[in-house]
Protein backbone atom coordinates (compact mmCIF):
# COMPACT_ATOMS: atom_id res chain seq x y z
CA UNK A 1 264.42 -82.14 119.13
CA UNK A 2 263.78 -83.41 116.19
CA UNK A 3 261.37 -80.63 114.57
CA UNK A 4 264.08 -78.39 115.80
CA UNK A 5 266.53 -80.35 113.79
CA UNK A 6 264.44 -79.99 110.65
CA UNK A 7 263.86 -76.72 111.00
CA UNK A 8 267.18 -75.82 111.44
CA UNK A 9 267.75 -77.96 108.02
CA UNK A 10 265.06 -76.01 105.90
CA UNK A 11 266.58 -72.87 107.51
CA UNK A 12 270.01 -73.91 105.93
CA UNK A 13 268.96 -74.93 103.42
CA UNK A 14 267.06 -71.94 102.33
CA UNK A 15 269.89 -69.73 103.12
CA UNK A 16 272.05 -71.41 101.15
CA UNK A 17 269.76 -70.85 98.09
CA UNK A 18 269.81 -67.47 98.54
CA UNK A 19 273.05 -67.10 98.40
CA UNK A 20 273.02 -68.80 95.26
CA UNK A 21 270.49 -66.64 93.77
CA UNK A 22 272.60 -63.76 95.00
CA UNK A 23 275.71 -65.04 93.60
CA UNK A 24 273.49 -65.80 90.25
CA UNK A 25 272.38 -61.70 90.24
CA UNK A 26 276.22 -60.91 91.02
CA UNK A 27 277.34 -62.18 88.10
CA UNK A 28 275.05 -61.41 85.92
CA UNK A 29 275.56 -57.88 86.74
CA UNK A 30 279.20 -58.24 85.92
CA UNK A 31 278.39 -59.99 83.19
CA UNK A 32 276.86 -57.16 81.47
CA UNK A 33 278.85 -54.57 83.11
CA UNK A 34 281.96 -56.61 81.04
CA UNK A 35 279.99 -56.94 77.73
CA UNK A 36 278.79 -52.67 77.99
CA UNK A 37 282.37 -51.75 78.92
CA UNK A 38 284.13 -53.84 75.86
CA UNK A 39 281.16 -52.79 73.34
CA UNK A 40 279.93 -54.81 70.30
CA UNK A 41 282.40 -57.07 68.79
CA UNK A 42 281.82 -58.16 65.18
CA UNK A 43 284.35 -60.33 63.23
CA UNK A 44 286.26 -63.79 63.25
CA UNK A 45 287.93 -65.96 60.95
CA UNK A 46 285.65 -68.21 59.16
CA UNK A 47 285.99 -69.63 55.65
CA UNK A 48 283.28 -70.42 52.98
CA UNK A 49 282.46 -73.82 53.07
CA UNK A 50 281.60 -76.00 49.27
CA UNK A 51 278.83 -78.05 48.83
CA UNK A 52 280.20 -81.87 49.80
CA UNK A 53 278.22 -84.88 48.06
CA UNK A 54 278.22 -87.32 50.55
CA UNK A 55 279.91 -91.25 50.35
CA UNK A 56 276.67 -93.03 50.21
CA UNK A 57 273.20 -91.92 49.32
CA UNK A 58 271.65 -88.83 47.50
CA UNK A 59 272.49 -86.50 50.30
CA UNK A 60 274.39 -83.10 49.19
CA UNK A 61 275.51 -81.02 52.80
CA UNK A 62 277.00 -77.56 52.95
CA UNK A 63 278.12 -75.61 55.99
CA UNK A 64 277.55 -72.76 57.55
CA UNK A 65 279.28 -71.01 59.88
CA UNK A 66 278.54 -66.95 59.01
CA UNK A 67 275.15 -65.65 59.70
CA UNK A 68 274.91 -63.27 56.97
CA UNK A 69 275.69 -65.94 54.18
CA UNK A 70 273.45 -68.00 56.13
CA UNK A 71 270.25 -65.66 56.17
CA UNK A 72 270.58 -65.21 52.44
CA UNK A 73 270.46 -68.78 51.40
CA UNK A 74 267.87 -69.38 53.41
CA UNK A 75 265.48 -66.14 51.87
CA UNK A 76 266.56 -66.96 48.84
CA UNK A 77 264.99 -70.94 49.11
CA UNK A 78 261.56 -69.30 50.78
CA UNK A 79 261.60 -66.99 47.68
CA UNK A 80 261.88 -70.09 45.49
CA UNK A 81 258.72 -71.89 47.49
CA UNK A 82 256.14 -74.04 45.39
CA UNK A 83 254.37 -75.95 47.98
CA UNK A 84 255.16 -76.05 51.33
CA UNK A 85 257.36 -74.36 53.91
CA UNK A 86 257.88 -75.40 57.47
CA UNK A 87 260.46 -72.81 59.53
CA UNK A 88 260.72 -73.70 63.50
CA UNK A 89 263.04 -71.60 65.68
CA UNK A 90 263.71 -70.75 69.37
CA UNK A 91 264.50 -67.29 68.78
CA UNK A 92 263.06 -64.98 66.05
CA UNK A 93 264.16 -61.28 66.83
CA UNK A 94 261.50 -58.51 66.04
CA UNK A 95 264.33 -56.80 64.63
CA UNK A 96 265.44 -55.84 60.57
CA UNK A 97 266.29 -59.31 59.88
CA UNK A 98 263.20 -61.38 62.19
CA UNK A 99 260.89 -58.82 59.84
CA UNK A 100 262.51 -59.62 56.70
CA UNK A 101 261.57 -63.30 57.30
CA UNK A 102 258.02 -62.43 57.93
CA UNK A 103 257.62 -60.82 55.13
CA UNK A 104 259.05 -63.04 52.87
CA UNK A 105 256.77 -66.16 54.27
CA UNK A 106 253.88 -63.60 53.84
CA UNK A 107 254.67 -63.08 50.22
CA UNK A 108 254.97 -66.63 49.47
CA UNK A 109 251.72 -67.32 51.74
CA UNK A 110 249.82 -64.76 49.56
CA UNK A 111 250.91 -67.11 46.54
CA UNK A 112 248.93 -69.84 47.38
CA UNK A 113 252.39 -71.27 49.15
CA UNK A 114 251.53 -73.66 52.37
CA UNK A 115 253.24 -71.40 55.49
CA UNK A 116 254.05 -73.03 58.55
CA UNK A 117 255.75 -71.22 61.27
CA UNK A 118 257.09 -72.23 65.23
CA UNK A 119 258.64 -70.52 67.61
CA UNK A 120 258.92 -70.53 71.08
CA UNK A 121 256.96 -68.44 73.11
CA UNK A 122 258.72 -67.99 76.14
CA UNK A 123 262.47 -68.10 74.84
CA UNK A 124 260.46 -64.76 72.93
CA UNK A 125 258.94 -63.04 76.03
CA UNK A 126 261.20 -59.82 75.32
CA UNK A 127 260.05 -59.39 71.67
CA UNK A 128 257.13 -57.02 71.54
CA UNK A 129 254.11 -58.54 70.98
CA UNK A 130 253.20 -56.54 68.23
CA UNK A 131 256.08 -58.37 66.07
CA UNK A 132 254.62 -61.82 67.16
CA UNK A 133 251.44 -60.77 65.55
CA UNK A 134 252.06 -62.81 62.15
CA UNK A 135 249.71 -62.25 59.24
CA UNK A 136 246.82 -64.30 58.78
CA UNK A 137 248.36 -65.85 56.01
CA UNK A 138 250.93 -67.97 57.78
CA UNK A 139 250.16 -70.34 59.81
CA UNK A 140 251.72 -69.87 63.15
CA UNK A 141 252.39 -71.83 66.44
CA UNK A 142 253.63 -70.11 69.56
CA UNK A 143 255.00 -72.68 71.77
CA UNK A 144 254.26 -71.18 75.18
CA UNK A 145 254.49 -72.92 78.25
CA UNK A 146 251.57 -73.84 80.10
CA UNK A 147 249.04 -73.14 77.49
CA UNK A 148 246.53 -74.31 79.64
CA UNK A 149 246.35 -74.75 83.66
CA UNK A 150 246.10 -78.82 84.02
CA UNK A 151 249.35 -78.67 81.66
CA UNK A 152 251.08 -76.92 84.45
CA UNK A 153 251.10 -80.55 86.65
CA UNK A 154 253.23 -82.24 83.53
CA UNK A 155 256.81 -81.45 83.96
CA UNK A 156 256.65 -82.31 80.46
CA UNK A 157 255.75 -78.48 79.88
CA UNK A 158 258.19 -77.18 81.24
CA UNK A 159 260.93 -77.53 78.68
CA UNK A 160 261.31 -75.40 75.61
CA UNK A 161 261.38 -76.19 71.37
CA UNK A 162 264.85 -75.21 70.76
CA UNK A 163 265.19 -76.42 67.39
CA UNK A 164 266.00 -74.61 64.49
CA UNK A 165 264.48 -75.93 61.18
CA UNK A 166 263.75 -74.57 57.65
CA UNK A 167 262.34 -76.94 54.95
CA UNK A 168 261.05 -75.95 51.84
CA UNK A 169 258.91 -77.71 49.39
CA UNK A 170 260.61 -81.56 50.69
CA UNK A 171 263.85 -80.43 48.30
CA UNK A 172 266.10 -78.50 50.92
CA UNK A 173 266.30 -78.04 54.39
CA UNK A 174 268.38 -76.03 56.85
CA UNK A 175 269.45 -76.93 60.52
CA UNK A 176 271.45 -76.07 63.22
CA UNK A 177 272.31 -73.38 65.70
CA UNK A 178 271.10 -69.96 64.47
CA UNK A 179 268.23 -68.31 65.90
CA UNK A 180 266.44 -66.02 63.61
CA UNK A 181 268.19 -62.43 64.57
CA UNK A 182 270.18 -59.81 63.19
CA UNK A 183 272.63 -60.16 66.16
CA UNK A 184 273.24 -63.57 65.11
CA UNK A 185 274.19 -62.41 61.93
CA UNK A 186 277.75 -61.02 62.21
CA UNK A 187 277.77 -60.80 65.99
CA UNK A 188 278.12 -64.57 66.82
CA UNK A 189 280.04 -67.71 65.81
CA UNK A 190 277.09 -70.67 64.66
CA UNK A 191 277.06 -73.60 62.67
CA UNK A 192 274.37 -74.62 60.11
CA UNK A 193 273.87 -76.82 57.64
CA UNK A 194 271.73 -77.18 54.52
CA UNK A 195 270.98 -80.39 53.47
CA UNK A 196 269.26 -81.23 49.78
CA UNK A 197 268.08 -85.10 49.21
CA UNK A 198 266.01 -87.76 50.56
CA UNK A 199 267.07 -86.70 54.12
CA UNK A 200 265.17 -83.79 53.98
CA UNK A 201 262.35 -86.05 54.30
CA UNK A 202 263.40 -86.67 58.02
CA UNK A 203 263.70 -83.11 58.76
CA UNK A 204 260.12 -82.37 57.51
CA UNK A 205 258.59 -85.33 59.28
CA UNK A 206 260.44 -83.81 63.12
CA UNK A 207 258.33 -80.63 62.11
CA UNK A 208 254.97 -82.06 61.05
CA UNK A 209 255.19 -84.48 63.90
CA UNK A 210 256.04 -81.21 66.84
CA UNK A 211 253.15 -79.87 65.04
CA UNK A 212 250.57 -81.62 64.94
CA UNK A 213 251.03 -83.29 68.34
CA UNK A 214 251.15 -79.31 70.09
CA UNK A 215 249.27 -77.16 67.68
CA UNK A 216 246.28 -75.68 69.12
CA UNK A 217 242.91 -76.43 68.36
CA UNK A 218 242.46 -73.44 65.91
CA UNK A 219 245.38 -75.09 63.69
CA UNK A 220 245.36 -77.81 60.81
CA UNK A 221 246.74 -81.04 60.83
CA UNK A 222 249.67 -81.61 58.26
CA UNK A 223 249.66 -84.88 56.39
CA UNK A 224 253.03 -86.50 57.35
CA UNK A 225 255.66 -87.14 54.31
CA UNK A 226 254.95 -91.09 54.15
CA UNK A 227 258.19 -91.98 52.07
CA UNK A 228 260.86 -92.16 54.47
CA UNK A 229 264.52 -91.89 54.25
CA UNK A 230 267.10 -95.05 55.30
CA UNK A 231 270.10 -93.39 54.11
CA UNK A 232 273.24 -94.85 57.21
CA UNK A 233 274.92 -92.22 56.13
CA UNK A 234 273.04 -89.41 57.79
CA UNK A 235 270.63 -90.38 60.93
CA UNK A 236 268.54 -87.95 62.19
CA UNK A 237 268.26 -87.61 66.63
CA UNK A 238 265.33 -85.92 67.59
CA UNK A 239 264.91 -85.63 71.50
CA UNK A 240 261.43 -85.29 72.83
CA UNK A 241 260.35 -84.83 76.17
CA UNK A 242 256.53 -85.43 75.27
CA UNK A 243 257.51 -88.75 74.24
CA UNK A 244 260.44 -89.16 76.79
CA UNK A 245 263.32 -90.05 73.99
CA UNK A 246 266.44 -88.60 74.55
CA UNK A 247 268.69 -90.24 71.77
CA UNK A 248 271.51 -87.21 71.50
CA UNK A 249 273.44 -87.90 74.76
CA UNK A 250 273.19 -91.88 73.66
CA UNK A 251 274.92 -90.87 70.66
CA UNK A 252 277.26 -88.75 71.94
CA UNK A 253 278.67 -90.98 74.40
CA UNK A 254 278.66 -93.82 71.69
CA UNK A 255 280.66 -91.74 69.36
CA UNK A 256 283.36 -91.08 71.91
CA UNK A 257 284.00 -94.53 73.56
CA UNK A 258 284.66 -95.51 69.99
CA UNK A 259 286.96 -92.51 68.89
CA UNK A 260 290.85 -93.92 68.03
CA UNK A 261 292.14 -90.83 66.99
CA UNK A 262 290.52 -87.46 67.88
CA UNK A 263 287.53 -85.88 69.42
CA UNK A 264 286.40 -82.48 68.76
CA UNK A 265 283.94 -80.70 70.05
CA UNK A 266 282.76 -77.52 70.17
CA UNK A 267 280.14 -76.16 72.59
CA UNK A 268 278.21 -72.96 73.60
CA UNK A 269 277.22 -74.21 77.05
CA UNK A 270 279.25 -77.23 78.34
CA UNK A 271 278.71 -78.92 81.78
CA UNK A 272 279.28 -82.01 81.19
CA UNK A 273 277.19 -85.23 83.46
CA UNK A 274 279.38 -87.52 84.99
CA UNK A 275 278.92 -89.93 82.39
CA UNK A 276 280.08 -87.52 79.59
CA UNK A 277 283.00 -86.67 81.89
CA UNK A 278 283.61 -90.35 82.26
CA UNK A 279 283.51 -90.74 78.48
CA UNK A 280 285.86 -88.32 77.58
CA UNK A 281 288.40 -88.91 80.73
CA UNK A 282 288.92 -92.25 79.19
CA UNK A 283 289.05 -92.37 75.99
CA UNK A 284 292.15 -89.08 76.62
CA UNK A 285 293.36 -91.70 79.23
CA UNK A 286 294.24 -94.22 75.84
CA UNK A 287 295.95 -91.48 74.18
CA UNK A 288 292.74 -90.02 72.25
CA UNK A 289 293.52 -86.38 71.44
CA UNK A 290 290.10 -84.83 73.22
CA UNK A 291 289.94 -81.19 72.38
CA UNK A 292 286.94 -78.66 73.78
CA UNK A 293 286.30 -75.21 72.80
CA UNK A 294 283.47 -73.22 74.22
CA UNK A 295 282.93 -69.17 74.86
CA UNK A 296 285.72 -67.93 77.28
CA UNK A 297 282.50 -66.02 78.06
CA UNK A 298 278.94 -66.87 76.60
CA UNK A 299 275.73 -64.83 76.96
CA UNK A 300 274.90 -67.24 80.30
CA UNK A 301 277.09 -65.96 83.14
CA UNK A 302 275.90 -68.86 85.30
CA UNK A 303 276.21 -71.46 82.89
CA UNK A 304 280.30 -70.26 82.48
CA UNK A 305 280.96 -70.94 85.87
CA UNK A 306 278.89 -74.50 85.79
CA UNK A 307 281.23 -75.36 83.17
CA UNK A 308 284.51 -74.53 84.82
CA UNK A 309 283.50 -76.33 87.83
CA UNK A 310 284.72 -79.51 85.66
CA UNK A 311 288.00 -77.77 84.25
CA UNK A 312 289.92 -79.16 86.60
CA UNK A 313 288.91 -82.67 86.52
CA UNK A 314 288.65 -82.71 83.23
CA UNK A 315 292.28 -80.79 82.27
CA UNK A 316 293.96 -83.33 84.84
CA UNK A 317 292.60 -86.64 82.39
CA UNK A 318 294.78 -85.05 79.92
CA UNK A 319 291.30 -83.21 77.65
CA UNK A 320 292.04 -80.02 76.28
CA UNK A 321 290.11 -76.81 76.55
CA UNK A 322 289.70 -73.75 74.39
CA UNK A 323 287.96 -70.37 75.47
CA UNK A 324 287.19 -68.82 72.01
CA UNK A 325 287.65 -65.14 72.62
CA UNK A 326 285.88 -61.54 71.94
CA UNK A 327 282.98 -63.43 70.41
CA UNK A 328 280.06 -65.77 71.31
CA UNK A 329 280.78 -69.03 69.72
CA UNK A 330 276.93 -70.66 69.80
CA UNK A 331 277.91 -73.64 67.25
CA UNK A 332 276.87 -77.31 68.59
CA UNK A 333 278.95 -79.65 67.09
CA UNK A 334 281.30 -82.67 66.92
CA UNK A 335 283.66 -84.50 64.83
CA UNK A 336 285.51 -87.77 65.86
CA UNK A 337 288.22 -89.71 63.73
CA UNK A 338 287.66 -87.64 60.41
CA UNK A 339 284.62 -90.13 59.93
CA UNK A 340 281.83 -89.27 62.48
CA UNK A 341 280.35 -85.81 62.87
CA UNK A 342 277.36 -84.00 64.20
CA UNK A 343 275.75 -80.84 63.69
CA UNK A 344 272.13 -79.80 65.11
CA UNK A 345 270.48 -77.35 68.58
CA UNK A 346 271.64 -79.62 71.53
CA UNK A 347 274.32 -78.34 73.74
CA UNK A 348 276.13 -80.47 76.48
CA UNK A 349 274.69 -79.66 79.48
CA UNK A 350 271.46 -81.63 81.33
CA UNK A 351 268.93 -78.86 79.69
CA UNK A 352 269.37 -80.09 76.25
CA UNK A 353 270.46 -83.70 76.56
CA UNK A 354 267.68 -84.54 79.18
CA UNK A 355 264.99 -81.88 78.72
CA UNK A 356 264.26 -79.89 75.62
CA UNK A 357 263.14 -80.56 72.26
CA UNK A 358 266.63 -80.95 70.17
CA UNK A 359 267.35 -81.86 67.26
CA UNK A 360 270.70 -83.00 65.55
CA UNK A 361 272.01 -84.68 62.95
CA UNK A 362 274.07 -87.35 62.96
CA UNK A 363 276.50 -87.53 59.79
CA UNK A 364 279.53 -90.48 58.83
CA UNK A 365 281.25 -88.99 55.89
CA UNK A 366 285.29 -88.30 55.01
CA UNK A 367 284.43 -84.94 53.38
CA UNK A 368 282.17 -83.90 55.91
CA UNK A 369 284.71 -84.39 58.68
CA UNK A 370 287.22 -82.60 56.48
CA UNK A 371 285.71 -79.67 56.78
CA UNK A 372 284.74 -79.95 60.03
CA UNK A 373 288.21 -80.48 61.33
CA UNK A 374 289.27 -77.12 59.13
CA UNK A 375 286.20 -75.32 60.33
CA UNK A 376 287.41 -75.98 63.89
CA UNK A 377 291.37 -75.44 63.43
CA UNK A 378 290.32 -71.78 62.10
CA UNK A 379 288.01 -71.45 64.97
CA UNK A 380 290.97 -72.32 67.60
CA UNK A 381 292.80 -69.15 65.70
CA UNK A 382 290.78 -67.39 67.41
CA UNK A 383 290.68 -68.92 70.84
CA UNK A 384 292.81 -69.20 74.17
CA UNK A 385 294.13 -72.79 75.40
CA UNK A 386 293.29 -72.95 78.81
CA UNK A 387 296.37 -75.01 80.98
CA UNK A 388 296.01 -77.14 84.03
CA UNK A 389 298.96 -74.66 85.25
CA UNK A 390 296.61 -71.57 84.90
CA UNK A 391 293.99 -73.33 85.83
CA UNK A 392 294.84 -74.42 89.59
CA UNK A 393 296.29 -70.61 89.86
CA UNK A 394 292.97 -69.07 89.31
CA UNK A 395 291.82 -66.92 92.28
CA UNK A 396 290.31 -68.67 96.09
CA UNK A 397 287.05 -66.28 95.10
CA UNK A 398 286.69 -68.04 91.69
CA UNK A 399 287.24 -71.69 93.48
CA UNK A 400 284.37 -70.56 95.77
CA UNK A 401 281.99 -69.44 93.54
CA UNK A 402 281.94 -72.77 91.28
CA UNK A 403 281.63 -74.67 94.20
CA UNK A 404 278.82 -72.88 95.46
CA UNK A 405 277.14 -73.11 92.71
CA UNK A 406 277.54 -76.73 92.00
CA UNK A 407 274.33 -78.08 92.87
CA UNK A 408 272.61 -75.82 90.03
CA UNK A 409 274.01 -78.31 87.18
CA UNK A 410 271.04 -79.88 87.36
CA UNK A 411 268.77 -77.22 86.37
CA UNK A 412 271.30 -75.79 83.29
């Protein structure tokens, strides 16, 4: 009876998992069949943003949130290279713009320049690997997983580097959402930020330390930046599953049980723990105006309908949601009370607060938040409040499939 029993449970079990993975293929297909059928969409409102001295310390900030302007400042820093550059990032394209890169680290390697370069190997498994051939001249680390077969027992492994970090001679570094691409350039909605002053110390130091803890053998060491930086104003939150530190959700969820006035966020994957939702149900409940805005549609099907699975809940506590339309919005960022504000690779979902290597950057400044809160009242120009009404008249089918796929959360 009772091996019957458990049978019957794996049996159930299984099935129910496939029909999960089916649903999973379903919409992925319509996914793309949406995205082919509506073509390539390229424009939305964004402003240039001026470089803001901050309150306290040396620390000079500038945003951006266009790819092309983006790209350009960033060549234009490797180009002006002395020393030492370090670039990290989770995607680099093999495209126009991924080769321009390359060849402007190879130039400055050539120079007698010190070239580092990261990227990880299996967010790149579509890029030929011709293109992830660098020259000899740069120094390169592919981040695969599994490098070698006892690694494959440490679930350690299994999570991905998806920071994004350029730093260039210990004057000016760049961080944030982009991935290296020319998609990303005018196709998508991202936030960076460039940062010039002691705190670019800190961002060095999150490099040096990734590196030499995963190079491989054939590799050198760097020496580490030994003057620190203890600037409040600007803290830097580095999760790292090696060392099993997860600081960004802390943070998070400290920043909104103290908000007063207003919490903004804005999100390329959101699914929320229960904690988060917790967080932000109550701090709406006291009259907090909690405002969301995410992709009506990203470039992860399944990680859309994760997310609306806590619409409801979420819409009922009185927080307000945004789909930002026609485009992908990829930014990861924050502002709370025009004082507190974040910028930096870690979405809100269990992948990146609990599992990858994320980086973001924790900033309390007036002007800062200024801009933020402008950056994300032009971004809401271009997006689609979402109601409670609409929201409990969506379709039984849609109901359905979020509930089905619940119990994936975990894994997204």
């Amino acid at each position: 009876m009772i091996v019957g029993l458990r049978r019957l449970g794996i049996r159930v079990v299984l099935a129910f998992a496939a029909v999960q993975a089916a649903l999973v293929g379903v919409l992925a297909v319509r996914a793309e069949i949406r995205k082919r059928r509506e073509g390539p969409k390229e424009g939305f409102p964004w402003m240039k943003q001026p470089e803001i001295e901050l309150e306290s310390g040396e620390d000079r900030i500038r945003l951006y949130p266009y790819g092309v302007e983006l790209y350009e400042a960033m060549l234009k820093e490797i180009e002006g290279a002395k020393e030492k550059i370090f670039l990290e990032t989770f995607i680099w394209k093999g495209d126009e713009l991924g080769r321009r890169f390359v060849s402007a680290l190879e130039r400055k390697a050539e120079e007698g320049v010190r070239v580092y370069a990261i990227f990880d190997g299996f967010a790149n498994l579509v890029v030929p690997p011709s293109f992830k051939q660098f020259p000899k001249e740069i120094y390169t680390f592919h981040f695969r997983p599994f490098p070698k077969a006892p690694s494959a027992l440490d679930p350690r492994n299994v999570f991905r580097d998806h920071r994004k970090i350029l730093a260039v001679d210990g004057r000016v570094a760049f961080m944030g959402g982009f991935n290296i691409g020319s998609l990303y350039a005018t196709g998508w909605r991202d936030t960076h930020l460039r940062i010039r002053g002691t705190g670019v110390r800190e961002l060095e130091n999150t490099f040096i330390d990734f590196w030499n803890t995963h190079k491989t053998d054939d590799l050198p060491t760097i020496e580490p930046v030994h003057e620190r930086d203890w600037n409040p104003a600007t803290v830097l939150h580095r999760n790292d599953p090696y060392l099993r530190i997860f600081p960004i959700r802390g943070m998070y969820l400290e920043a909104i049980a103290r908000a007063n006035s207003h919490v903004y966020l804005t999100h390329a994957y959101f699914i929320p723990d229960r904690a988060m939702r917790a967080g932000l149900k109550e701090v709406a409940g006291r009259g907090v105006d909690v405002q969301v805005l995410l992709p009506r549609y990203s470039n992860h099907a399944t990680a859309d309908w994760l997310a609306r699975r806590h619409f409801y809940e979420l819409l009922s506590a009185g927080v307000r949601i945004f789909g930002y339309e026609h485009t992908m919005i990829h930014s990861k960022t924050a502002t709370i009370d025009g004082v507190w504000s974040t910028i930096g690779t870690a979405n809100i979902d269990r992948l990146s607060l609990l599992g990858n290597y994320e980086i973001n950057l924790e900033i309390y400044s007036e002007r800062l938040a200024a801009q933020m809160e402008t950056m994300f009242e032009l971004d809401k120009t271009n997006a689609a409040e979402i109601t409670l009404d609409e929201w409990e008249r969506r379709p039984l089918p849609a109901k359905i499939t979020e509930r089905a796929l619940g119990t994936l959360s975990p894994l997204v």
